[in-house]
PDB file of N, CA and C in Angstrom:
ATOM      1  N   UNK A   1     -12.706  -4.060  -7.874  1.00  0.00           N
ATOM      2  CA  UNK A   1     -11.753  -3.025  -7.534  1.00  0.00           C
ATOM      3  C   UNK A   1     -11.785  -1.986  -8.648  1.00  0.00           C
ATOM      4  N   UNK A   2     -12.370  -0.762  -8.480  1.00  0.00           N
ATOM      5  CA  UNK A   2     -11.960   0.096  -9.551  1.00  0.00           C
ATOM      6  C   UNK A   2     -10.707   0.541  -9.227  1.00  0.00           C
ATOM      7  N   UNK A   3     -10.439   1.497 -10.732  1.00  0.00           N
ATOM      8  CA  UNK A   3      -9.262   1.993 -11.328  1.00  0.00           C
ATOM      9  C   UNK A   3      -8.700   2.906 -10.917  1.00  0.00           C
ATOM     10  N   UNK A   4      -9.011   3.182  -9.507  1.00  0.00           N
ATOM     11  CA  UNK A   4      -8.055   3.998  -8.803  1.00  0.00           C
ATOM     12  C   UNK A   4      -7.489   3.050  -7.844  1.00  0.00           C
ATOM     13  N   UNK A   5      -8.410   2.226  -7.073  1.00  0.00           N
ATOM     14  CA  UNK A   5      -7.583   0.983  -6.287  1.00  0.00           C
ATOM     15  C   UNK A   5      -6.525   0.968  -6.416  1.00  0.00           C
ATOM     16  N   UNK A   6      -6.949   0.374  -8.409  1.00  0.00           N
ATOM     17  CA  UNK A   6      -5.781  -0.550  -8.753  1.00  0.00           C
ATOM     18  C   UNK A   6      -4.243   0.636  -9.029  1.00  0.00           C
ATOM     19  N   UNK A   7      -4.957   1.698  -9.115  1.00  0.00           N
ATOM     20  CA  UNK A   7      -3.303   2.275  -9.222  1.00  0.00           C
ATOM     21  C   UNK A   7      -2.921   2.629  -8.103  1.00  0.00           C
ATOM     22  N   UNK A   8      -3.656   2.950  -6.637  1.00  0.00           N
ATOM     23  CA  UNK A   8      -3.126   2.859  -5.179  1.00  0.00           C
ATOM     24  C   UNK A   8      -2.228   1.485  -5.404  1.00  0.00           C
ATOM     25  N   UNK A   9      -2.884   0.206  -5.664  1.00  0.00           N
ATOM     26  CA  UNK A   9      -1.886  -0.881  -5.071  1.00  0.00           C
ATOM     27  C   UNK A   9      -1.006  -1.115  -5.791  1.00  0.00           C
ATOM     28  N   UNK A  10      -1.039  -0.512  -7.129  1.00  0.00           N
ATOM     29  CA  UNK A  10      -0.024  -0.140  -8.009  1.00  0.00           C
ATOM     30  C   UNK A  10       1.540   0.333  -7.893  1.00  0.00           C
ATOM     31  N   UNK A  11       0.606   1.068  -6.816  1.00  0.00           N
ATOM     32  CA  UNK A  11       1.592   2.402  -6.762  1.00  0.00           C
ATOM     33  C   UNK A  11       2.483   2.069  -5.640  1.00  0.00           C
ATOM     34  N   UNK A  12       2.057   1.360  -4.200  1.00  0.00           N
ATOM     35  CA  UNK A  12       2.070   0.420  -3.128  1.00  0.00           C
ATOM     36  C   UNK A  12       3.138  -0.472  -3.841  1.00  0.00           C
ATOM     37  N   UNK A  13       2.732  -1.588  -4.379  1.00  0.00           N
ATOM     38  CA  UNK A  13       3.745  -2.397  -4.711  1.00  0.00           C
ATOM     39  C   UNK A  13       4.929  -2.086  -5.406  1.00  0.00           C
ATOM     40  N   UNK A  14       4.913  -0.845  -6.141  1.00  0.00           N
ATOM     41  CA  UNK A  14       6.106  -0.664  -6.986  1.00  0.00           C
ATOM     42  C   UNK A  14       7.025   0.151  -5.611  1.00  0.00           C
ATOM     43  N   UNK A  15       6.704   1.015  -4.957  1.00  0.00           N
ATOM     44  CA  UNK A  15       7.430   1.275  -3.467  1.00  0.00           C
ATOM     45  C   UNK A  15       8.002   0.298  -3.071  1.00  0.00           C
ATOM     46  N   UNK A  16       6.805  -0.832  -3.226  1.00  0.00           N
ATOM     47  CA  UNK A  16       7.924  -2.102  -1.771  1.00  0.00           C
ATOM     48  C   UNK A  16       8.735  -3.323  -2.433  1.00  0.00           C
ATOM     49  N   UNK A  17       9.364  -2.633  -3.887  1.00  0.00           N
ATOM     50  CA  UNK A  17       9.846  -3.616  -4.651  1.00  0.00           C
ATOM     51  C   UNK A  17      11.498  -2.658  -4.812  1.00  0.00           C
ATOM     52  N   UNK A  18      12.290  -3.599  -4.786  1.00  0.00           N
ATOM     53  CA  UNK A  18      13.668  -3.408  -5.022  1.00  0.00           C
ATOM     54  C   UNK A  18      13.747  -2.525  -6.330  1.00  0.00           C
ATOM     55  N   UNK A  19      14.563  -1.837  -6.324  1.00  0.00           N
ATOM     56  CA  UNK A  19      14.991  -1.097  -7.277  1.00  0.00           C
ATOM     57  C   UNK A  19      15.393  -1.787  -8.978  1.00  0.00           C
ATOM     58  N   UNK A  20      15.247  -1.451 -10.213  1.00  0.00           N
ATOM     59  CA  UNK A  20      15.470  -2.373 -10.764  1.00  0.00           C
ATOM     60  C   UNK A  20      17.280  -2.555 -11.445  1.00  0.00           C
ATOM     61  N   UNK A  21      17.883  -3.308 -10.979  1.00  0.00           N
ATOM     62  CA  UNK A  21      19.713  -3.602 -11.281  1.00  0.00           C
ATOM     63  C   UNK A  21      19.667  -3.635 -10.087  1.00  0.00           C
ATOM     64  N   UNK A  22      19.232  -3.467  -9.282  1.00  0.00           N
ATOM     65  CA  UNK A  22      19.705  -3.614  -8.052  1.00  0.00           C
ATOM     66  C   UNK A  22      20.625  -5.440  -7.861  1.00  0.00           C
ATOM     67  N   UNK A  23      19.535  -6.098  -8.366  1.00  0.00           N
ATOM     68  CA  UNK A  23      19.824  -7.644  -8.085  1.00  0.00           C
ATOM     69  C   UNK A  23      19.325  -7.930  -6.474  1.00  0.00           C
ATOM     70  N   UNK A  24      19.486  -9.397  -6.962  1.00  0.00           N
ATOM     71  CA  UNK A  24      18.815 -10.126  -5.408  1.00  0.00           C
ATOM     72  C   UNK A  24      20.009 -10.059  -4.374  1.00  0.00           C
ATOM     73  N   UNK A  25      19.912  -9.614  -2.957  1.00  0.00           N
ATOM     74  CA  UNK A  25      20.549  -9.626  -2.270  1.00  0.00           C
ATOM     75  C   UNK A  25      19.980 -11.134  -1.572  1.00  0.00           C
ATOM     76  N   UNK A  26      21.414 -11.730  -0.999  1.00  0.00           N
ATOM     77  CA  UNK A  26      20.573 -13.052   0.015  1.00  0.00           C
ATOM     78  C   UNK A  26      21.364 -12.608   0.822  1.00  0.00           C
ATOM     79  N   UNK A  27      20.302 -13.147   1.987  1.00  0.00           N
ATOM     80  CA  UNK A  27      20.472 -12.738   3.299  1.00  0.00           C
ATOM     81  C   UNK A  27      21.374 -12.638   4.080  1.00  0.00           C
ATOM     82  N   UNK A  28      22.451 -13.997   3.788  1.00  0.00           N
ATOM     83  CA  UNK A  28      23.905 -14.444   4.555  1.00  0.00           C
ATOM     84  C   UNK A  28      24.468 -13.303   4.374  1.00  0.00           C
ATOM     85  N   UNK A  29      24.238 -12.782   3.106  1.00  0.00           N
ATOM     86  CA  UNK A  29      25.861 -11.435   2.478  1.00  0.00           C
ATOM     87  C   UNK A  29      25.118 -10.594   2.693  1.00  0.00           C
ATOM     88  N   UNK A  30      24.220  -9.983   3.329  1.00  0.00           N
ATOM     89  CA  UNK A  30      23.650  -8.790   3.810  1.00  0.00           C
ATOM     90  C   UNK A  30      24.751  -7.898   4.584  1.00  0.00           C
ATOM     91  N   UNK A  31      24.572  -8.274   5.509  1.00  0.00           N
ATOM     92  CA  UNK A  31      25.360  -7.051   6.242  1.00  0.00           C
ATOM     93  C   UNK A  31      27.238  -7.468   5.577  1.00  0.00           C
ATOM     94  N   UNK A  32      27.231  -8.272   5.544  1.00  0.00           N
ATOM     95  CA  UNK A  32      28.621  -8.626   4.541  1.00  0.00           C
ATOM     96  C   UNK A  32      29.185  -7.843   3.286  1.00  0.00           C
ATOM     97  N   UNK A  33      28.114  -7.393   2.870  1.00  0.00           N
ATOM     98  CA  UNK A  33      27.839  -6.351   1.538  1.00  0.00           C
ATOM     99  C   UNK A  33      27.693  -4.850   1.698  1.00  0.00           C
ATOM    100  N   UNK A  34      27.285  -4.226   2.866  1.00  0.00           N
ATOM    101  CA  UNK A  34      27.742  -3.179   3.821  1.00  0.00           C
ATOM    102  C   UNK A  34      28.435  -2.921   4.779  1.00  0.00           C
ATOM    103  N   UNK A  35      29.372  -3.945   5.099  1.00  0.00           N
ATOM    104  CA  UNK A  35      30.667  -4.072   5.819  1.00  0.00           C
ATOM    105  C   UNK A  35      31.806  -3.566   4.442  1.00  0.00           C
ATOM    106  N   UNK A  36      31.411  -4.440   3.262  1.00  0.00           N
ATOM    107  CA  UNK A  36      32.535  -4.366   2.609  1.00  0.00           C
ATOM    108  C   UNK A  36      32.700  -2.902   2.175  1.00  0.00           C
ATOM    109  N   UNK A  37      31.031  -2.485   1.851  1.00  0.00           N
ATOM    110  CA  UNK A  37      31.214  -0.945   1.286  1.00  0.00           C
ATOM    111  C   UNK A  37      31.321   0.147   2.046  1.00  0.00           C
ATOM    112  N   UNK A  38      31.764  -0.100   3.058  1.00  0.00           N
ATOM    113  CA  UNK A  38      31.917   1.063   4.126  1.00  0.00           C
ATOM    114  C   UNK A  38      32.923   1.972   3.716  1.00  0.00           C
ATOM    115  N   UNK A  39      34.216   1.331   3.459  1.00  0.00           N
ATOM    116  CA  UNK A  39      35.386   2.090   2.630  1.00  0.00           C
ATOM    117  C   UNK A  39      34.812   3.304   1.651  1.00  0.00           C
ATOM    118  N   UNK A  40      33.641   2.891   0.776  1.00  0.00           N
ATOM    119  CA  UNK A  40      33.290   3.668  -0.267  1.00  0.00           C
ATOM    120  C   UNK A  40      32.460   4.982   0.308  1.00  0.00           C
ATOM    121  N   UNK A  41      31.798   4.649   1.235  1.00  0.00           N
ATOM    122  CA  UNK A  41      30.578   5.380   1.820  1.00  0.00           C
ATOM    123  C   UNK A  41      31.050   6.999   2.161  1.00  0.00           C
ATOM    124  N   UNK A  42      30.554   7.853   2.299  1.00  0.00           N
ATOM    125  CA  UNK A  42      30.392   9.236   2.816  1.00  0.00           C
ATOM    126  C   UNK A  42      30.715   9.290   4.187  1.00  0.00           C
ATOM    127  N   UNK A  43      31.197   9.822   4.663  1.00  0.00           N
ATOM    128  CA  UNK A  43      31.345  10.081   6.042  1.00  0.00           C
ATOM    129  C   UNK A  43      30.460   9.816   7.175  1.00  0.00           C
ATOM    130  N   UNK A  44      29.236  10.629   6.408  1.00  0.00           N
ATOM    131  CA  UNK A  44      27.587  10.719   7.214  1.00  0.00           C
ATOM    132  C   UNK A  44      27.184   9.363   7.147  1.00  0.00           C
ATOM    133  N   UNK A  45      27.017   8.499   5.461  1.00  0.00           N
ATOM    134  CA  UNK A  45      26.466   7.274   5.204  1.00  0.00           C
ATOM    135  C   UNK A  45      27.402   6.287   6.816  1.00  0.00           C
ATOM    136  N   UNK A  46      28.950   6.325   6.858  1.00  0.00           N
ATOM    137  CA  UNK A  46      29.356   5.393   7.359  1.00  0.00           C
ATOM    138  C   UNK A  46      29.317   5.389   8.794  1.00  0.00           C
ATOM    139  N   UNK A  47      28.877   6.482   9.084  1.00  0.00           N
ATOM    140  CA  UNK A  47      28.170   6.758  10.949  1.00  0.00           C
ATOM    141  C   UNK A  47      27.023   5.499  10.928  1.00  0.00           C
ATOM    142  N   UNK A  48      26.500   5.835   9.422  1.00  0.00           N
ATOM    143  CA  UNK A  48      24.797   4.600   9.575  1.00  0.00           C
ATOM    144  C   UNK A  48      24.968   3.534   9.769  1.00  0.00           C
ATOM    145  N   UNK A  49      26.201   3.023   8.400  1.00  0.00           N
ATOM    146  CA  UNK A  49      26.602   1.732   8.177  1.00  0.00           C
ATOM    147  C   UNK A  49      27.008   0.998  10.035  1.00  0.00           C
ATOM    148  N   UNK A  50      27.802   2.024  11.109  1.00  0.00           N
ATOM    149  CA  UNK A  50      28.615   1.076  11.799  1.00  0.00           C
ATOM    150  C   UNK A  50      27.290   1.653  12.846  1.00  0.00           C
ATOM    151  N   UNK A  51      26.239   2.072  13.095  1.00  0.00           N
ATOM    152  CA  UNK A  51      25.408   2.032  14.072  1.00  0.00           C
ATOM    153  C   UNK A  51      24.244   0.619  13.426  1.00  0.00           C
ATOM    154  N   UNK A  52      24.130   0.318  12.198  1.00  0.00           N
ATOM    155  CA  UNK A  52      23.757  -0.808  11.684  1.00  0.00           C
ATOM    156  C   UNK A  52      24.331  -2.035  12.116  1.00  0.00           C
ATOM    157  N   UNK A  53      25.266  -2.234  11.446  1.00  0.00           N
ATOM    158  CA  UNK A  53      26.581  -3.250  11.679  1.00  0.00           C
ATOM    159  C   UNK A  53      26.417  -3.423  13.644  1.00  0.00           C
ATOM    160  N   UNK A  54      26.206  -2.449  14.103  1.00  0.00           N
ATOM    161  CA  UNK A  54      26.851  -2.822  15.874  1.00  0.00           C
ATOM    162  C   UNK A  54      25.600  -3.236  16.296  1.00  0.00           C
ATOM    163  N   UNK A  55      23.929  -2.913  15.493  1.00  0.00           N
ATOM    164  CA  UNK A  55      23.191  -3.475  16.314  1.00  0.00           C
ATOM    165  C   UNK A  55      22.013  -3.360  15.533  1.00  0.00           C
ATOM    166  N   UNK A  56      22.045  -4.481  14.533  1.00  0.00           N
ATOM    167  CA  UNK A  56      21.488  -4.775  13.634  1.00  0.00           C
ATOM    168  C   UNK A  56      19.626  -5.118  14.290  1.00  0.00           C
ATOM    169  N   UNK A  57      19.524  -5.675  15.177  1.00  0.00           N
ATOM    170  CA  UNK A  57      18.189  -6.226  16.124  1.00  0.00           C
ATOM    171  C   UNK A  57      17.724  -5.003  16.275  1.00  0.00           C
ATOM    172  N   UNK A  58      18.569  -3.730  17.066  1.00  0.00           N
ATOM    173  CA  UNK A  58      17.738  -2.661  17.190  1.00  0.00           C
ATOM    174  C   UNK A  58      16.788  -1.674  16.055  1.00  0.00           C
ATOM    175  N   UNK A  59      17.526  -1.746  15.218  1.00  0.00           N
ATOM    176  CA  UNK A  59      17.683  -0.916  13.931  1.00  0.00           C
ATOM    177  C   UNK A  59      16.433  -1.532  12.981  1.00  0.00           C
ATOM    178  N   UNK A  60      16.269  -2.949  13.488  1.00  0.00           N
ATOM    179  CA  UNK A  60      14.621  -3.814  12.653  1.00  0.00           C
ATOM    180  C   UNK A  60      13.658  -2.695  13.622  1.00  0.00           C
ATOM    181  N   UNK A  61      13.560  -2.815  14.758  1.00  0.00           N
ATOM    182  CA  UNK A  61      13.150  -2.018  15.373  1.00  0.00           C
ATOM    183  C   UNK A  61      12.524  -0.693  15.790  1.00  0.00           C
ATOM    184  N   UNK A  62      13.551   0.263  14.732  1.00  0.00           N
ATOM    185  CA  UNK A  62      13.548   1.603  15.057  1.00  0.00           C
ATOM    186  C   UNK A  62      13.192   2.492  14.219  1.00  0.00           C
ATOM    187  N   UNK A  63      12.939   3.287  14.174  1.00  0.00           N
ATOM    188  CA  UNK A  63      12.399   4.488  12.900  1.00  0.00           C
ATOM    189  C   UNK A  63      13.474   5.232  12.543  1.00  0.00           C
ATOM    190  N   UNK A  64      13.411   5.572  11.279  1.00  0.00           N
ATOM    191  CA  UNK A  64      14.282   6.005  10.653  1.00  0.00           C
ATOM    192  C   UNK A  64      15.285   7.290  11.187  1.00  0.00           C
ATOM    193  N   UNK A  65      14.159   8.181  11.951  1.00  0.00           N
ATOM    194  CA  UNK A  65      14.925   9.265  13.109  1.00  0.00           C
ATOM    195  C   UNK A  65      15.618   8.699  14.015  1.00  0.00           C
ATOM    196  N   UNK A  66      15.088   7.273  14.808  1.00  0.00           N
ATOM    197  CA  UNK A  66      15.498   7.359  16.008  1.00  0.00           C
ATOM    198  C   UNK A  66      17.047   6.596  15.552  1.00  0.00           C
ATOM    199  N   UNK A  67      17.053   5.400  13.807  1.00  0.00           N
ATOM    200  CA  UNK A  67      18.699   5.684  13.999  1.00  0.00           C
ATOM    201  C   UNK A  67      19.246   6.740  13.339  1.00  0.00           C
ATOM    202  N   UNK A  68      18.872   7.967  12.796  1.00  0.00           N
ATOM    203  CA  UNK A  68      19.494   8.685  12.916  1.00  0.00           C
ATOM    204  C   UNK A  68      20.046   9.882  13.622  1.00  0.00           C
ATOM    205  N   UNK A  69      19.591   9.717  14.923  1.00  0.00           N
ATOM    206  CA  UNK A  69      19.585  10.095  15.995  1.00  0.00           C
ATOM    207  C   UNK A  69      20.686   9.301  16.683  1.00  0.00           C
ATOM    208  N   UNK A  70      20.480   8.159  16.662  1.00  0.00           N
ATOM    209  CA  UNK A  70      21.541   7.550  16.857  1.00  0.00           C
ATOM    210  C   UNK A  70      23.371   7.241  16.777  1.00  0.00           C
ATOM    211  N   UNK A  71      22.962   7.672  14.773  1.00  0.00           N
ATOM    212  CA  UNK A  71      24.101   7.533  13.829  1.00  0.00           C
ATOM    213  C   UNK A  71      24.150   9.409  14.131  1.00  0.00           C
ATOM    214  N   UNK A  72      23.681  10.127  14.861  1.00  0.00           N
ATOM    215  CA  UNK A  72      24.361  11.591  14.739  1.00  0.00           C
ATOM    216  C   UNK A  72      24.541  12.252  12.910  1.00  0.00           C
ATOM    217  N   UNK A  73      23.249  11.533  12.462  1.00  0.00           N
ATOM    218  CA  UNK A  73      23.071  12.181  10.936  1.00  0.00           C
ATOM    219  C   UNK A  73      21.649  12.882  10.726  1.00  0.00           C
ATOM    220  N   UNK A  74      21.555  13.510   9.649  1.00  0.00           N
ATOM    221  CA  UNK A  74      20.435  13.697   9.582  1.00  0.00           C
ATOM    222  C   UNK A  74      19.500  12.191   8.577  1.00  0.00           C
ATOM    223  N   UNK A  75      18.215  12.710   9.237  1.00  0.00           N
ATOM    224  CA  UNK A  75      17.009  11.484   8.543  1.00  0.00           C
ATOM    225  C   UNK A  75      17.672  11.376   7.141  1.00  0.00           C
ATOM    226  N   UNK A  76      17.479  12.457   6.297  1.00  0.00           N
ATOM    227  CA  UNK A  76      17.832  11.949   5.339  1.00  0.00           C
ATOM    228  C   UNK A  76      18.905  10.987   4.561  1.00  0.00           C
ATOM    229  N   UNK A  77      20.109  11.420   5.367  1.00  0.00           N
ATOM    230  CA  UNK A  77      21.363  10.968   5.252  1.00  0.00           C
ATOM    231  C   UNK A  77      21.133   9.500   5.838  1.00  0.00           C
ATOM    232  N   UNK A  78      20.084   9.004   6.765  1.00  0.00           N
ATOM    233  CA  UNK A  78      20.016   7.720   6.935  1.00  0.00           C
ATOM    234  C   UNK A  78      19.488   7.164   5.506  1.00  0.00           C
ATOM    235  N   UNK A  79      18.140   8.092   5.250  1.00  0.00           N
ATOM    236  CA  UNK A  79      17.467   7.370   3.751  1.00  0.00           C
ATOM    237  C   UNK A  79      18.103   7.235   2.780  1.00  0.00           C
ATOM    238  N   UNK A  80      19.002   7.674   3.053  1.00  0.00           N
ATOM    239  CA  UNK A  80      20.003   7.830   1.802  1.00  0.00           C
ATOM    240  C   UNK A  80      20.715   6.723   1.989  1.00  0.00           C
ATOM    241  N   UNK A  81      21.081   6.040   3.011  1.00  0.00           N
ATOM    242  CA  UNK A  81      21.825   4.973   2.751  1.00  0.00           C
ATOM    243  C   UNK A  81      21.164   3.924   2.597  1.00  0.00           C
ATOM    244  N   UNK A  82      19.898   4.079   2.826  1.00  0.00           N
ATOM    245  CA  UNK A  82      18.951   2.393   2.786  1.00  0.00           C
ATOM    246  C   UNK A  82      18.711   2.454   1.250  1.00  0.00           C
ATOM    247  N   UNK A  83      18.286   3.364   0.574  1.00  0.00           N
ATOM    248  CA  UNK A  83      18.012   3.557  -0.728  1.00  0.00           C
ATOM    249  C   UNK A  83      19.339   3.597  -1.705  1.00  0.00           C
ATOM    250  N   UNK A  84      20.493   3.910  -0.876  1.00  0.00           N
ATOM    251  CA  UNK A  84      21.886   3.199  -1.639  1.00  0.00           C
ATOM    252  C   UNK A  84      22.040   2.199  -1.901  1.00  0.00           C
ATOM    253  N   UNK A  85      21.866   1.463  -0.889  1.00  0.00           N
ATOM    254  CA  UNK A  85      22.005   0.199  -1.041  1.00  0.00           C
ATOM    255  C   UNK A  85      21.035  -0.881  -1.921  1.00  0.00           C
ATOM    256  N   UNK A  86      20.301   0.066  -2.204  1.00  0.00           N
ATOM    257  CA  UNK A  86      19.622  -0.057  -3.864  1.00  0.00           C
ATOM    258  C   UNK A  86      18.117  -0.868  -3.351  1.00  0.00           C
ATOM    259  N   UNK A  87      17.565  -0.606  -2.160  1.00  0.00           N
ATOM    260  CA  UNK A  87      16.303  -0.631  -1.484  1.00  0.00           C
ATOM    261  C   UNK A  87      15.230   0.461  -1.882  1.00  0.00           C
ATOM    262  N   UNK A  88      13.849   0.168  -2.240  1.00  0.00           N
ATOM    263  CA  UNK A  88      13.142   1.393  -2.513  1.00  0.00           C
ATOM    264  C   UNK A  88      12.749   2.433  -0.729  1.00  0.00           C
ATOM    265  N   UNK A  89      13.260   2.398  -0.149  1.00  0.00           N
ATOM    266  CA  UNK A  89      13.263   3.327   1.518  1.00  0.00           C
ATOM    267  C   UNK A  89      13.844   2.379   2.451  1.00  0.00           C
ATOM    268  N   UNK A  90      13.768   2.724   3.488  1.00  0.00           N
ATOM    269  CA  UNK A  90      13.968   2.646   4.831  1.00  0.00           C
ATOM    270  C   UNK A  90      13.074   1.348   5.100  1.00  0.00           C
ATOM    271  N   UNK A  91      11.947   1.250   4.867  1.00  0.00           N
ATOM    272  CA  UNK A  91      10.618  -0.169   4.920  1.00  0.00           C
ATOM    273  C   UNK A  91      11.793  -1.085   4.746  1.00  0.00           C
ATOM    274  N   UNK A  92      11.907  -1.199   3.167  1.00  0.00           N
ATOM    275  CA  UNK A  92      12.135  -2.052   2.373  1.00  0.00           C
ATOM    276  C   UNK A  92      14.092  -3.046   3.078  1.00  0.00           C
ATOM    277  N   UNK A  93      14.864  -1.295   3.014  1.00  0.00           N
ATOM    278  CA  UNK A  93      15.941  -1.916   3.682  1.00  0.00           C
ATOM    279  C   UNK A  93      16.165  -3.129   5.388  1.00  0.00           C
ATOM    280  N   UNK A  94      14.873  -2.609   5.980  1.00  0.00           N
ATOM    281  CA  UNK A  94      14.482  -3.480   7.685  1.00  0.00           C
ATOM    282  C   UNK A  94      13.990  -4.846   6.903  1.00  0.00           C
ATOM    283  N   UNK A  95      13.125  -4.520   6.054  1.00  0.00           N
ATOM    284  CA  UNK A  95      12.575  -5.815   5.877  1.00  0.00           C
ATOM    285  C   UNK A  95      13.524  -7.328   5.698  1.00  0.00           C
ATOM    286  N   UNK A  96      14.574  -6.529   4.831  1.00  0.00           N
ATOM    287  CA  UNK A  96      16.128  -7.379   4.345  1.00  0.00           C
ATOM    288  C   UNK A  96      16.917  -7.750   5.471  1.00  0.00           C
ATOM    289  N   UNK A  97      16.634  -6.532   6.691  1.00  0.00           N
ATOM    290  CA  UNK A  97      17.888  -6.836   7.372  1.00  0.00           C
ATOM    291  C   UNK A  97      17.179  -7.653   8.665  1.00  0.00           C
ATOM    292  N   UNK A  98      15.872  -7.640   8.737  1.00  0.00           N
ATOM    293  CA  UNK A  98      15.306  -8.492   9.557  1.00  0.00           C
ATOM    294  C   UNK A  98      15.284 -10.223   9.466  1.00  0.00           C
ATOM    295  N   UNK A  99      15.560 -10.235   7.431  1.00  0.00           N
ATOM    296  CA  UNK A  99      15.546 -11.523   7.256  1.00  0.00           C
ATOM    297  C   UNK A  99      16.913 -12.340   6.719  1.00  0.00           C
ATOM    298  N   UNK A 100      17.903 -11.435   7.139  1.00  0.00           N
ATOM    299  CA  UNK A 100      19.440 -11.525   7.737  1.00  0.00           C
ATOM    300  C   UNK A 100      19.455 -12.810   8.733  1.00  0.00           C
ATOM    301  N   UNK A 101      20.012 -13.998   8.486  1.00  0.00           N
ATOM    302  CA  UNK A 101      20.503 -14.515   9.493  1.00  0.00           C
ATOM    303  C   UNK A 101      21.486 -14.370  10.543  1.00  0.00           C
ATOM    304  N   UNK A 102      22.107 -13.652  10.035  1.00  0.00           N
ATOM    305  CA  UNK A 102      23.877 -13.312  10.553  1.00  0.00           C
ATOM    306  C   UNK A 102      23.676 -11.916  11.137  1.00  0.00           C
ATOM    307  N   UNK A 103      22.595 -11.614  11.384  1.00  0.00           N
ATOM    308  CA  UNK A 103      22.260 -10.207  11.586  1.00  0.00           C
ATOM    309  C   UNK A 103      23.015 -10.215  13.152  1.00  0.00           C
ATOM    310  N   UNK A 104      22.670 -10.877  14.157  1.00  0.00           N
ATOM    311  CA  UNK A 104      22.930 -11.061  15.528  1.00  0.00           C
ATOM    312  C   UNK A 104      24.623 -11.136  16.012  1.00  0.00           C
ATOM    313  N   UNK A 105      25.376 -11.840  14.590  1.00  0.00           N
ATOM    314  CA  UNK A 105      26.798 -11.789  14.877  1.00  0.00           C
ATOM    315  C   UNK A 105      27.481 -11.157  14.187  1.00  0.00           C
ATOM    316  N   UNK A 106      27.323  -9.960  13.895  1.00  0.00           N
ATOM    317  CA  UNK A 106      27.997  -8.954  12.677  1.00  0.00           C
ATOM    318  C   UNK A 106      29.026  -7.940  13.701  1.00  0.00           C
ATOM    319  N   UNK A 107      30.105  -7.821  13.196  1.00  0.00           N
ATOM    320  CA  UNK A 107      30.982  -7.034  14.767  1.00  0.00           C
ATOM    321  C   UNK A 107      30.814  -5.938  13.551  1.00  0.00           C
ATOM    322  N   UNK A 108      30.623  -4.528  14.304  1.00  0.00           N
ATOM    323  CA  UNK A 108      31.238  -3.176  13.841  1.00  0.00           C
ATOM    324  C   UNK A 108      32.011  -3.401  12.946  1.00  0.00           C
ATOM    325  N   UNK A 109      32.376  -2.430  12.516  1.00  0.00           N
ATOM    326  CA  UNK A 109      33.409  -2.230  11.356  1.00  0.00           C
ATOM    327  C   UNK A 109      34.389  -1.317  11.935  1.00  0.00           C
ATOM    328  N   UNK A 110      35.760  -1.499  11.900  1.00  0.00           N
ATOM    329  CA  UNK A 110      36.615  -0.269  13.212  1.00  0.00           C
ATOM    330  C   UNK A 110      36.860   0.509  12.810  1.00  0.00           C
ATOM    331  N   UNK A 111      37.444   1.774  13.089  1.00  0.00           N
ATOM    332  CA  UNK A 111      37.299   3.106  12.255  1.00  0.00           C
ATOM    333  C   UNK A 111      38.834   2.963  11.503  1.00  0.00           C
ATOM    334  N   UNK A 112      38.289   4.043  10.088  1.00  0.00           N
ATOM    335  CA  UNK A 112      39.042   3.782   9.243  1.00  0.00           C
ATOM    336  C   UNK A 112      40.532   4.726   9.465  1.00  0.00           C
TER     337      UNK A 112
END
């Protein structure tokens, strides 16, 4: 492998790695941990949080437009919340919430 490879997969792996303080999220307190911070969130962020929260299966699913299309935000304002939540993008945040157990029984969050 030459030395550009290695800084492509370099560069690759440091993308699909958690932020660093972030800490380990486990899976059970996933959506448990964006239920709780909804209170804190932005207006725009908490459109994401409760189109997340209501249908967590779709959202493994979907591209980053189509939930924010969904959540009535812009793309960014979705990336912005996957990368809040201290994920390096949008990849990284599905990957977590795909390996969510509790993903399937998470109720909305009701408006504040």
């Amino acid at each position: 492998m030459g030395a550009a490879d290695e800084a492509r997969m370099s560069g690759r792996t440091a993308r699909m790695t958690r932020k660093p303080g972030a800490g380990a999220i486990t899976s059970a307190s996933f959506l448990d941990r964006i239920r709780e911070r909804v209170p804190q969130l932005r207006a725009s962020e908490e459109k994401v949080a409760t189109v997340v929260l209501g249908d967590p299966e779709r959202v493994i699913r979907e591209s980053v437009a189509a939930l924010a299309q969904r959540a009535e935000v812009s793309e960014p304002t979705a990336m912005r919340f996957a990368s809040g939540r201290g994920f390096d993008g949008y990849q990284d945040f599905k990957m977590q919430l795909a390996q969510s157990p509790a993903r399937s029984s998470a109720p909305a969050p009701g408006p504040r």
